[in-house]
Protein backbone atom coordinates (compact mmCIF):
# COMPACT_ATOMS: atom_id res chain seq x y z
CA UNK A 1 0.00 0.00 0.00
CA UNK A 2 1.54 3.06 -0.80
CA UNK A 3 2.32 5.73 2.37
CA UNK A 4 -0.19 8.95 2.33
CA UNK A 5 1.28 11.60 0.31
CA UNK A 6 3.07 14.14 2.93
CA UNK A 7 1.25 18.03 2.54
CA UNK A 8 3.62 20.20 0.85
CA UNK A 9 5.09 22.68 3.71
CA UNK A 10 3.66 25.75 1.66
CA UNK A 11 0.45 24.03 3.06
CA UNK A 12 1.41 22.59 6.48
CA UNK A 13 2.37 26.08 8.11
CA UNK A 14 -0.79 28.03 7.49
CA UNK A 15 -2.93 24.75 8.20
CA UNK A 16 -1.33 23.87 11.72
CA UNK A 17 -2.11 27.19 12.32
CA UNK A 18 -5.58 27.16 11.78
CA UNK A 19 -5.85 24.10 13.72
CA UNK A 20 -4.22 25.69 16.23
CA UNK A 21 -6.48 28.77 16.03
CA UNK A 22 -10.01 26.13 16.34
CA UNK A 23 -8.45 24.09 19.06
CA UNK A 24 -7.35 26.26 21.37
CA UNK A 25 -9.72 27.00 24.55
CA UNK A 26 -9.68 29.95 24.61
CA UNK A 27 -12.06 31.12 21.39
CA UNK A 28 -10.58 34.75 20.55
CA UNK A 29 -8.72 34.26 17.38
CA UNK A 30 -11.82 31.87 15.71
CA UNK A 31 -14.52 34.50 17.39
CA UNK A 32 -12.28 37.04 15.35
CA UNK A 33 -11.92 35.02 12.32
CA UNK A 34 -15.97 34.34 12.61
CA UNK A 35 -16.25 38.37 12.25
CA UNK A 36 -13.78 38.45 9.48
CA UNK A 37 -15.67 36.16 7.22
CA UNK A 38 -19.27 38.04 8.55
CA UNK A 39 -17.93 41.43 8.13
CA UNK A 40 -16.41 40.88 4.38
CA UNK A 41 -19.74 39.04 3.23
CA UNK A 42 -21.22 42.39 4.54
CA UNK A 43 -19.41 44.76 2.22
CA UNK A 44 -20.19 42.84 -0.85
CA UNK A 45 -22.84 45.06 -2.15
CA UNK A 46 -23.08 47.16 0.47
CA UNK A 47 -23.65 50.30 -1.54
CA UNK A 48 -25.97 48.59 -3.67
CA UNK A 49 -29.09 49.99 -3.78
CA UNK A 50 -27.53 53.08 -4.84
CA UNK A 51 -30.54 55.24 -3.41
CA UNK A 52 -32.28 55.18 0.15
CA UNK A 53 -34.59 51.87 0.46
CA UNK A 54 -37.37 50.92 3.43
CA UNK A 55 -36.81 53.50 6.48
CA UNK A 56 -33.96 54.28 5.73
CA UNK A 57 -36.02 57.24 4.30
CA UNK A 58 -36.39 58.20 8.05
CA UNK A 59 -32.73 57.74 9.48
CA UNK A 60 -30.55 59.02 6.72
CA UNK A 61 -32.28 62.70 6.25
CA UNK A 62 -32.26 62.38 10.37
CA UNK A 63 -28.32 62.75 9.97
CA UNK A 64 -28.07 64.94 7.34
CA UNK A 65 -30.13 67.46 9.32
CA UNK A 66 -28.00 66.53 12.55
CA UNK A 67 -24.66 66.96 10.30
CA UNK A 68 -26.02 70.63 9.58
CA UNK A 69 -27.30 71.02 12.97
CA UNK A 70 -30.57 72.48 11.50
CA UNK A 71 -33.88 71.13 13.12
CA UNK A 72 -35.08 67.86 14.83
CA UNK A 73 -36.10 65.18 12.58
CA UNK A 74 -37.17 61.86 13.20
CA UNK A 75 -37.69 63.08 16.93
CA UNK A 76 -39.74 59.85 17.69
CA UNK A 77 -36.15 58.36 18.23
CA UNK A 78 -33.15 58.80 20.20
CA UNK A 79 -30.31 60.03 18.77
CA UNK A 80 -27.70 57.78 18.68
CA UNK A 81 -28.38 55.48 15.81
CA UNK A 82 -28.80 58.56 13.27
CA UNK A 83 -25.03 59.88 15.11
CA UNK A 84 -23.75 56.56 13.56
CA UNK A 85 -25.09 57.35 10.58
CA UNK A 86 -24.06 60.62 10.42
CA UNK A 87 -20.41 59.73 11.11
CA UNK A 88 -20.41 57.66 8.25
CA UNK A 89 -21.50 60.67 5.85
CA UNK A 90 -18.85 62.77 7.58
CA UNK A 91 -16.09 60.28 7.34
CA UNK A 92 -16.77 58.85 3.87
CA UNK A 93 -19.77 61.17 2.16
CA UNK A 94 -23.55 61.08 1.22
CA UNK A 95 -23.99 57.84 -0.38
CA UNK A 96 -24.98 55.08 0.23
CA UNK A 97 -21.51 53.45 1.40
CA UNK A 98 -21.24 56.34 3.97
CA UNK A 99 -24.79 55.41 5.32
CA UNK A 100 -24.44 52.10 5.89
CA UNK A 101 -20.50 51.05 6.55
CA UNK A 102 -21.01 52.29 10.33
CA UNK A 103 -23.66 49.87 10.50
CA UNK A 104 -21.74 46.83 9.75
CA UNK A 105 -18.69 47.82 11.40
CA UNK A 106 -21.24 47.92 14.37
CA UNK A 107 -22.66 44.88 13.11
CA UNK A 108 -19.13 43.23 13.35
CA UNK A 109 -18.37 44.66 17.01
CA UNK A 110 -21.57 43.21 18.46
CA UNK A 111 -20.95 39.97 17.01
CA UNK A 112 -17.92 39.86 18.59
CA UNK A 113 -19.16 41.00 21.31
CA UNK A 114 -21.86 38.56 21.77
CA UNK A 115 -19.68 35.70 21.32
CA UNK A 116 -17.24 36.76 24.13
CA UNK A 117 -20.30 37.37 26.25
CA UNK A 118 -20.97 33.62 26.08
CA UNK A 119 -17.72 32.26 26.14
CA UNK A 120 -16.99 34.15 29.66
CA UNK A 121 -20.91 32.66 30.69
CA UNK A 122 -20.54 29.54 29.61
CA UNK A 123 -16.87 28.73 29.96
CA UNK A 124 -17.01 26.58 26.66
CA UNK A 125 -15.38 27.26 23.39
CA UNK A 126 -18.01 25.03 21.43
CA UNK A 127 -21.01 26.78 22.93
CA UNK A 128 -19.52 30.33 22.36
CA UNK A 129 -18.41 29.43 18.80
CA UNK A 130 -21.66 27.75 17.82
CA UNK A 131 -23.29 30.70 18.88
CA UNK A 132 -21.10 33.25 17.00
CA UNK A 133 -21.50 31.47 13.89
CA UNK A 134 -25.52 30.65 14.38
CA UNK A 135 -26.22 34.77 15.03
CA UNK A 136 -23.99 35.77 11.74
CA UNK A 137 -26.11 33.45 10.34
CA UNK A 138 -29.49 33.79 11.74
CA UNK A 139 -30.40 36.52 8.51
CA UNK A 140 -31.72 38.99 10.99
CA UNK A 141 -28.15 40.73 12.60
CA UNK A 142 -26.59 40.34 9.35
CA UNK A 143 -29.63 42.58 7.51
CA UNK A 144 -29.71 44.92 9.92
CA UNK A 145 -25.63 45.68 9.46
CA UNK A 146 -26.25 46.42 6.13
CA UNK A 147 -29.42 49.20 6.16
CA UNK A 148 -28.82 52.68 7.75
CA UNK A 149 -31.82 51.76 10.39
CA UNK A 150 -31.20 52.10 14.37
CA UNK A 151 -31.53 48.79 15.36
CA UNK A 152 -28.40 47.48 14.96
CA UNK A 153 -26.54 50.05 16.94
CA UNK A 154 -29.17 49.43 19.84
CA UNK A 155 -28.12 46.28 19.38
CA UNK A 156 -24.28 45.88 19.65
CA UNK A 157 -24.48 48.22 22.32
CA UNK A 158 -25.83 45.76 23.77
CA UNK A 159 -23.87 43.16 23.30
CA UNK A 160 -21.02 45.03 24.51
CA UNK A 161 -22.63 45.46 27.78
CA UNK A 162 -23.40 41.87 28.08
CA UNK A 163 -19.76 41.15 27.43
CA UNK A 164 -18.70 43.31 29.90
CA UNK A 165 -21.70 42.15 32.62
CA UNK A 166 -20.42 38.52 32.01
CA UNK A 167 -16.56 39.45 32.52
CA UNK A 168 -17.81 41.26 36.01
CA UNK A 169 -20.05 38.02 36.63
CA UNK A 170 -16.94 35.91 36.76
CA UNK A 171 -16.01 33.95 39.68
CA UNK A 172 -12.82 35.80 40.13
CA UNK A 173 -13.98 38.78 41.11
CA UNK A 174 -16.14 37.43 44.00
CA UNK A 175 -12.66 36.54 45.98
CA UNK A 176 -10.40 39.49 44.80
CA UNK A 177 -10.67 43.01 43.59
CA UNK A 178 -10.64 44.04 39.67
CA UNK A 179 -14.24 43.65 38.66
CA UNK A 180 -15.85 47.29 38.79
CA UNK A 181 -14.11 48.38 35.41
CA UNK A 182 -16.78 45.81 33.83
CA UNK A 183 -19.51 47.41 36.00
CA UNK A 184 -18.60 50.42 34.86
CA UNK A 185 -18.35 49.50 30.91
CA UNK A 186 -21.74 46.94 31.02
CA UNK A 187 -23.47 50.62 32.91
CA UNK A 188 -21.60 52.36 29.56
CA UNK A 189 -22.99 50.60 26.54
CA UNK A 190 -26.27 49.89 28.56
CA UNK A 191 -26.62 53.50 28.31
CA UNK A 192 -25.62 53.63 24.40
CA UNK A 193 -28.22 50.76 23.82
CA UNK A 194 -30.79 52.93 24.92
CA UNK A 195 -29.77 55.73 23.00
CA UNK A 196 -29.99 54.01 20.05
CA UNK A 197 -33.28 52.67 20.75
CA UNK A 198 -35.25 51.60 24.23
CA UNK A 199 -36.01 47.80 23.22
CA UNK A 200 -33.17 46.92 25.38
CA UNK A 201 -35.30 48.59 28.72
CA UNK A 202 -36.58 46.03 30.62
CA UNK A 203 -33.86 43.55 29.84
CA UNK A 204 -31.57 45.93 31.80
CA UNK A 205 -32.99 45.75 35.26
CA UNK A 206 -31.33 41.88 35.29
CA UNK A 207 -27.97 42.87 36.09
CA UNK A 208 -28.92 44.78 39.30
CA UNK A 209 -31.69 42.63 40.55
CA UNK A 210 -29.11 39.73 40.04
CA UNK A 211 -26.28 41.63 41.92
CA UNK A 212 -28.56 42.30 44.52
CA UNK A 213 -29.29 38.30 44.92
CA UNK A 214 -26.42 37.22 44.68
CA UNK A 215 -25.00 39.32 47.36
CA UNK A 216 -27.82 38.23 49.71
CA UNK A 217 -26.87 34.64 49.06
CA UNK A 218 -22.99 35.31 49.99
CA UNK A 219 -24.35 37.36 53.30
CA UNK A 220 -26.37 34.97 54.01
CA UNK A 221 -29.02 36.67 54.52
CA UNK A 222 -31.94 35.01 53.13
CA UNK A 223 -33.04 33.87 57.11
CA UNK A 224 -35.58 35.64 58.38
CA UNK A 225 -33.95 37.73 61.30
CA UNK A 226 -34.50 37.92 64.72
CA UNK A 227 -36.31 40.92 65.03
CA UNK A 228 -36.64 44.68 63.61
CA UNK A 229 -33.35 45.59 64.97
CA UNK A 230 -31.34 42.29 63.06
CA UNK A 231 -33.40 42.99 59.78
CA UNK A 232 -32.26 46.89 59.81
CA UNK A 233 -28.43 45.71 60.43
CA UNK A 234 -28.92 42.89 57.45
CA UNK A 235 -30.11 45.13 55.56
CA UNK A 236 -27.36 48.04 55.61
CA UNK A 237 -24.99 45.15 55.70
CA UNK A 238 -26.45 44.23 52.18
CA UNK A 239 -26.52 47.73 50.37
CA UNK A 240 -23.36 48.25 51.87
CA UNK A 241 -21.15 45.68 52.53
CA UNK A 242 -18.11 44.92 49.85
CA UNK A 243 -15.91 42.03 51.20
CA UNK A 244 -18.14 39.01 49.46
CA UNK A 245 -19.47 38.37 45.68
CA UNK A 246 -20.54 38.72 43.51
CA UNK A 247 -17.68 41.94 42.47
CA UNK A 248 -15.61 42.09 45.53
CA UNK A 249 -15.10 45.62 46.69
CA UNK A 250 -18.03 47.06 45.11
CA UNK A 251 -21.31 47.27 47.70
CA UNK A 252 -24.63 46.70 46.20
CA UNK A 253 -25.27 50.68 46.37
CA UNK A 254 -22.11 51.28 44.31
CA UNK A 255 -23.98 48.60 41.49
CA UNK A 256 -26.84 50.29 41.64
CA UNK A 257 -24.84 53.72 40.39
CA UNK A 258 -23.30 51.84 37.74
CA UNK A 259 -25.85 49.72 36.36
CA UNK A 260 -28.79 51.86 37.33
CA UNK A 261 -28.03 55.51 37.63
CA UNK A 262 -24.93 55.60 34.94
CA UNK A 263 -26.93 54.24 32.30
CA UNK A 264 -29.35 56.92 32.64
CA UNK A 265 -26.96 59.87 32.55
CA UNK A 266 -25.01 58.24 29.62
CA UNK A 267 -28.50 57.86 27.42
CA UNK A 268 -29.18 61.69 28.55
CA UNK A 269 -25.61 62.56 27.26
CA UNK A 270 -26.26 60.91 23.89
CA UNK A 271 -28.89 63.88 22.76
CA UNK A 272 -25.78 66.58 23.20
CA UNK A 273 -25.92 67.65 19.78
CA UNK A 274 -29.56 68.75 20.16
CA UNK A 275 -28.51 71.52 22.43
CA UNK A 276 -26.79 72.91 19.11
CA UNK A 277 -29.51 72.92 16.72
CA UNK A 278 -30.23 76.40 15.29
CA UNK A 279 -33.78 75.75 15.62
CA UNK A 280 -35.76 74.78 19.02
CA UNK A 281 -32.32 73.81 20.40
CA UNK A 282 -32.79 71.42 23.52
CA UNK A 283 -32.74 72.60 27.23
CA UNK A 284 -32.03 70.78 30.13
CA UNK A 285 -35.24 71.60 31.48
CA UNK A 286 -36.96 70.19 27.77
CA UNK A 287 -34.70 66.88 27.69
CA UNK A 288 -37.36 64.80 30.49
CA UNK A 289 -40.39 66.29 28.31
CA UNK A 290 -38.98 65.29 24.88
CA UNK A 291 -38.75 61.57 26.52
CA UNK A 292 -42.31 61.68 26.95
CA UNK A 293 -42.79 63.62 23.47
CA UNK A 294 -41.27 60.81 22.13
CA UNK A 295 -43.23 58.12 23.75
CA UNK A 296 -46.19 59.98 22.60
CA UNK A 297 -44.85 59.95 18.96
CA UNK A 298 -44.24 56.41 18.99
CA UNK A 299 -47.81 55.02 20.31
CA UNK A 300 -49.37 57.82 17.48
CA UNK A 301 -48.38 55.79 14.45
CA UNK A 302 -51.46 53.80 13.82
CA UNK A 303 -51.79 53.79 9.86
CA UNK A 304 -51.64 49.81 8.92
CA UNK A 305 -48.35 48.79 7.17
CA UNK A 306 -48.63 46.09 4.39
CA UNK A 307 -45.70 44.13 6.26
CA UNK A 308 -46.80 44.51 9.83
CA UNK A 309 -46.59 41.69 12.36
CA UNK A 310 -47.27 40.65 15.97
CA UNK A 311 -45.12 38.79 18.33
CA UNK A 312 -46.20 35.20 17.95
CA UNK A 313 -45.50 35.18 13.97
CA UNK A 314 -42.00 36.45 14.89
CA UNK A 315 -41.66 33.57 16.75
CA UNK A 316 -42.61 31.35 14.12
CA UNK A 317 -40.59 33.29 11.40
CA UNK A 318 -43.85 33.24 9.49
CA UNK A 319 -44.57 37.28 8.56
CA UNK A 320 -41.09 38.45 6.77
CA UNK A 321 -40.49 42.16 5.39
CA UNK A 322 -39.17 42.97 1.40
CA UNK A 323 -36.34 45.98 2.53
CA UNK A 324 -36.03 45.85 -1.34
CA UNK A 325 -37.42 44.16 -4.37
CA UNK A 326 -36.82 45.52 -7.75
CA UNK A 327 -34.93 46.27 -10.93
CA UNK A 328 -32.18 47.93 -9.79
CA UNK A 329 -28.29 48.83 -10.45
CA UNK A 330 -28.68 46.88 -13.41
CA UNK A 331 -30.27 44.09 -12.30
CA UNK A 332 -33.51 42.15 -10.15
CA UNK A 333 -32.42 42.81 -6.43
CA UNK A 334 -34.40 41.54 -3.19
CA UNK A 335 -33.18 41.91 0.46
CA UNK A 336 -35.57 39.93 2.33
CA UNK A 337 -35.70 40.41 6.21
CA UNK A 338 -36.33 36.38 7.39
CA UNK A 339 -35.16 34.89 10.11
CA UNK A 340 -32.82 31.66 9.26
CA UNK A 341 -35.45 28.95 8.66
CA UNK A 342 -33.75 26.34 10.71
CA UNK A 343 -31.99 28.40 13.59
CA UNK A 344 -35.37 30.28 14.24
CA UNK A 345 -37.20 27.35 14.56
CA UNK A 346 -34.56 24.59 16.02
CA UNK A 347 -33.79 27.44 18.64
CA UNK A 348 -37.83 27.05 20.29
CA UNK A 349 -36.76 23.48 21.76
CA UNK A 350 -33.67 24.63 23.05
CA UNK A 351 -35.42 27.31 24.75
CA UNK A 352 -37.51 24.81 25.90
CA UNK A 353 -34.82 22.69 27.64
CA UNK A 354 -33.86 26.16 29.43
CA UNK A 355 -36.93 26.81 31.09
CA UNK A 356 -36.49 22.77 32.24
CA UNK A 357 -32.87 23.44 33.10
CA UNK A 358 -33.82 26.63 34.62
CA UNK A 359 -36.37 24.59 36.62
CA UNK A 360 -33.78 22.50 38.08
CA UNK A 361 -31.79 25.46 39.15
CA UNK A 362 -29.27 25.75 36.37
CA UNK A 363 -28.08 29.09 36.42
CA UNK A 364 -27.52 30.30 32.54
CA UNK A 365 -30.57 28.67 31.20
CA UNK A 366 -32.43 29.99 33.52
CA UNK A 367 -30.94 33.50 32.56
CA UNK A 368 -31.15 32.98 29.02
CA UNK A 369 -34.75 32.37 28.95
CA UNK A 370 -35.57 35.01 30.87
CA UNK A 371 -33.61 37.45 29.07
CA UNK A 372 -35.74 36.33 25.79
CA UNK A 373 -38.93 36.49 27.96
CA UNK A 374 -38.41 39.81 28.71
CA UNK A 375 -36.95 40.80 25.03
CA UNK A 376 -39.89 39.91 23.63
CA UNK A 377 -43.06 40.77 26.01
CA UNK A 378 -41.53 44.14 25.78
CA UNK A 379 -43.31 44.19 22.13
CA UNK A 380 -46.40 41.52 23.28
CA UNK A 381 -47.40 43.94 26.24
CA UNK A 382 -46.22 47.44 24.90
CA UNK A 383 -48.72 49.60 23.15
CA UNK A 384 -47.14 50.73 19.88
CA UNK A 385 -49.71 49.36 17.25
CA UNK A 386 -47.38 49.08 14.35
CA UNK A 387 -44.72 46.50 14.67
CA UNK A 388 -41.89 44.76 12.43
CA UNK A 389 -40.18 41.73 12.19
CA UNK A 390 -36.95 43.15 13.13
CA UNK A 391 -38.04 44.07 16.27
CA UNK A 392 -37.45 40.09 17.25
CA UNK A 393 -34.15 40.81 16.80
CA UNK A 394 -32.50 40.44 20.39
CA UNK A 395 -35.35 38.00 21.87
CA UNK A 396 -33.75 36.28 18.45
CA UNK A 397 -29.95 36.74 20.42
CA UNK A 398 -31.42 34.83 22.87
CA UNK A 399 -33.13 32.20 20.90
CA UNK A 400 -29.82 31.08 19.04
CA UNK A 401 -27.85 31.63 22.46
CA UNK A 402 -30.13 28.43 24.15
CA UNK A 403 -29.87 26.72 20.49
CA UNK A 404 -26.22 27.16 21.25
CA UNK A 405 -26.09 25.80 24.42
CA UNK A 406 -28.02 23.01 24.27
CA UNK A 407 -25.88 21.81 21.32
CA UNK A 408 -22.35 22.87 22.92
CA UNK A 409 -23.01 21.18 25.99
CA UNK A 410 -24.10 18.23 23.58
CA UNK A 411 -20.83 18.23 21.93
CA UNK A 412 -18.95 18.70 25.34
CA UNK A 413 -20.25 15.43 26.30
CA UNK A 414 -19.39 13.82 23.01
CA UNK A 415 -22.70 13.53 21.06
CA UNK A 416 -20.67 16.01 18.39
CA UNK A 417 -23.28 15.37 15.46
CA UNK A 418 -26.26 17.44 16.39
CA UNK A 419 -24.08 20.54 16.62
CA UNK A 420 -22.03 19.66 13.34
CA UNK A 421 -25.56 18.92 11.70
CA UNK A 422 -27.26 22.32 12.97
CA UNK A 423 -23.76 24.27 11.22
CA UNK A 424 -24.20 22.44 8.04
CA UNK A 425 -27.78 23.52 8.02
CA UNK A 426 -27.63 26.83 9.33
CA UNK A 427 -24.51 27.74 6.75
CA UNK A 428 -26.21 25.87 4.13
CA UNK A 429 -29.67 28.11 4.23
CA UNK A 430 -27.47 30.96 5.04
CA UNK A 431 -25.73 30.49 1.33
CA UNK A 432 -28.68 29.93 -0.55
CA UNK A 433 -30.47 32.98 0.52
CA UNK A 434 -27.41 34.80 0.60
CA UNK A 435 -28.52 36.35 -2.66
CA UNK A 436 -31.60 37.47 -1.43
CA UNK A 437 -30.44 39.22 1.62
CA UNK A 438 -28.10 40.86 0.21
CA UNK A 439 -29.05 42.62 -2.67
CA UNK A 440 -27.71 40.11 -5.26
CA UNK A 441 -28.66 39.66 -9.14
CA UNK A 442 -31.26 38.05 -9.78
CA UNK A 443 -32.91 36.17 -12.43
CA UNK A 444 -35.80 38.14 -13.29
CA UNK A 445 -38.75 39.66 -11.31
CA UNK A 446 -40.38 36.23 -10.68
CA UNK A 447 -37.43 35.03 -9.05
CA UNK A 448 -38.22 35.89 -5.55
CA UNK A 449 -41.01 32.60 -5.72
CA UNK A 450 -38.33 30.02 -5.20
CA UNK A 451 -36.89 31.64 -1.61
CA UNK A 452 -40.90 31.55 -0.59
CA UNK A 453 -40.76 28.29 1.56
CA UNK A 454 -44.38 29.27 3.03
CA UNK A 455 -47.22 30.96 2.00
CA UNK A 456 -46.85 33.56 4.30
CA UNK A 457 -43.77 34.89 3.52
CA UNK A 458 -44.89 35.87 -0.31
């Protein structure tokens, strides 16, 4: 039998060290080379349409007027989403590149983001890699990095901050010092997230109310004390005391400045360059009442929109929305905003099995479905009549971060083949639609009726 052919050493360097990048424990470099290969697939065609296509008809004349510090615009909205935007016309100019590159670069930072999040929760490369590659290519974070909308800033901002919760969450900083920085950072882009839009809101009281907990439980002081006089001195003891978890050196009072208070003063901070319009400039004294102006404005849209949804069809990926369908830069073009057929709907049993887990008193399931319980009553309870499929978009963080778990931990304990099925499918469906969410050529106008898998996506 004749020996195995040796690889040529022009091939054996680069491929030992790609091994070496996917084996070692500690995901960074394949997280990074995950956001590589998501954030060059964004670029192709990023300019393309060359003119302003679904609300982007809202966001982009937003900046302009911000760039020439004019009026408010698009006041329904905090401000920080149409900043991006307008950086990107500043840096690069009016056109369509320059409205949507800050988008996927943000696109690309909350990925990463996200991924590092889980890693530091989890403490398993498989889980956090699974993860990183099911959200590039879940459809719904990699549209929204390519349109000059808000959501996606919202969005990585708040990734970032869940990175940065889970690095002060770590067991480290229960026994020694070093873990306020994170506080400090998760209280940061918590504040951003709002800024670029408020669906983040009631996801954000978790943090403190788990800080709080958790501090209780190191106290001991779930007992029911003595009398008045040993509840009082538990108490100050808890909102005060900084020698136990879970951040050592940092009282529960201090947590509530930087995950409470902070936030709030850095969303403020984000409408700063309304205080320099030349018309109705903001006032200190008119920020709290343009909150509520724009709470108004956002409950007042009640015209019907052909591609309105509700929350339960979200979670069935059943009621997409065209961005874009037509002749265009010299060609049929579609961008389709779908969730990834199989993630979307493989992710619902995983959840599942986290409510069970969660149950049985397993910490990050628990937290994972309650973090998509709370991302998505926020639209099932609120009253804003007129809602999009997009909106789904973090609950849908959530949704592929159980899918990943369940399948990590799977592969962890050596049943490997559900998790390498669910990436051949998920990267699979991801390539075939590719086309059609990302502004490719296409046949002709009737070509749209082969990506319509149900009949209520036409």
């Amino acid at each position: 039998m004749r020996a195995a052919m040796p690889m040529p050493a022009f091939f054996a360097a680069p491929w030992r060290t790609l091994r070496a990048i996917i084996v070692r424990r500690d995901p960074l470099m394949a997280t990074l080379l995950i956001v590589a290969v998501f954030f060059l697939l964004g670029l192709c065609r990023l300019a393309i349409p060359s003119k302003l296509m679904f609300d982007e008809i809202h966001y982009v004349p937003a900046a302009r007027r911000m760039l020439e510090l004019g009026r408010r615009l698009n006041p329904e909205h905090p401000l920080l989403g149409k900043e991006m935007i307008a950086l990107g016309i500043r840096a690069f100019g009016d056109h369509p590149f320059g409205w949507r590159f800050p988008n996927l670069v943000l696109g690309s930072v909350g990925l990463f983001a996200a991924t590092r999040a889980l890693w530091w929760a989890s403490g398993s490369r498989r889980v956090a890699l699974l993860f990183g590659v099911l959200l590039a290519t879940d459809f719904i974070w990699f549209v929204l990095s390519r349109i000059a909308m808000l959501d996606i800033a919202m969005a990585a901002m708040f990734a970032l901050a869940m990175w940065q919760w889970a690095l002060s969450s770590r067991a480290q900083w229960a026994t020694r010092r070093g873990g306020r920085v994170h506080l400090v950072l998760a209280g940061l882009f918590f504040g951003l997230s709002l800024g670029g839009k408020w669906n983040g809101a009631p996801i954000m009281v978790v943090p403190g109310l788990l800080f709080a907990w958790q501090r209780a439980v190191a106290l001991d002081l779930l007992r029911r004390p003595q009398d008045w006089r040993a509840g009082l001195a538990a108490l100050r003891r808890w909102l005060l005391a900084r020698d136990r978890g879970p951040v050592r050196g940092v009282s529960l009072a201090e947590a509530g400045l930087w995950l409470g208070v902070w936030p709030l003063l850095v969303y403020l901070a984000t409408f700063a360059p309304a205080f320099f319009y030349h018309v109705q400039p903001m006032t200190l004294s008119g920020l709290i009442d343009w909150q509520r102006y724009m709470l108004q404005l956002q409950d007042s849209v009640i015209k019907p929109h052909r591609y309105m949804s509700r929350w339960w069809q979200w979670v069935f990926n059943v009621r997409p929305i065209w961005f874009l369908y037509e002749h265009i830069n010299g060609a049929q073009r579609g961008i389709l905003m779908l969730g990834n057929p199989f993630s979307m709907l493989a992710g619902l049993p995983a959840l599942g099995w986290c409510v069970w887990a969660g149950w049985r008193r397993q910490g990050l399931p628990a937290l994972i479905a309650v973090l998509y319980t709370l991302s998505l009553i926020f639209w099932a309870l609120n009253g804003k009549p007129v809602q999009f499929y997009y909106h789904y978009n973090l609950a849908a963080c959530f949704l592929i971060a159980a899918l990943a778990l369940v399948l990590g931990r799977w592969w962890d304990a050596g049943r490997a083949w559900p998790g390498q099925t669910a990436l051949v499918m998920t990267m699979a469906i991801f390539i075939g639609f590719y086309p059609i969410i990302s502004a490719g050529p296409l046949s002709d106008s009737r070509a749209w009726l082969s990506y319509m898998w149900l009949a209520s996506w036409r």
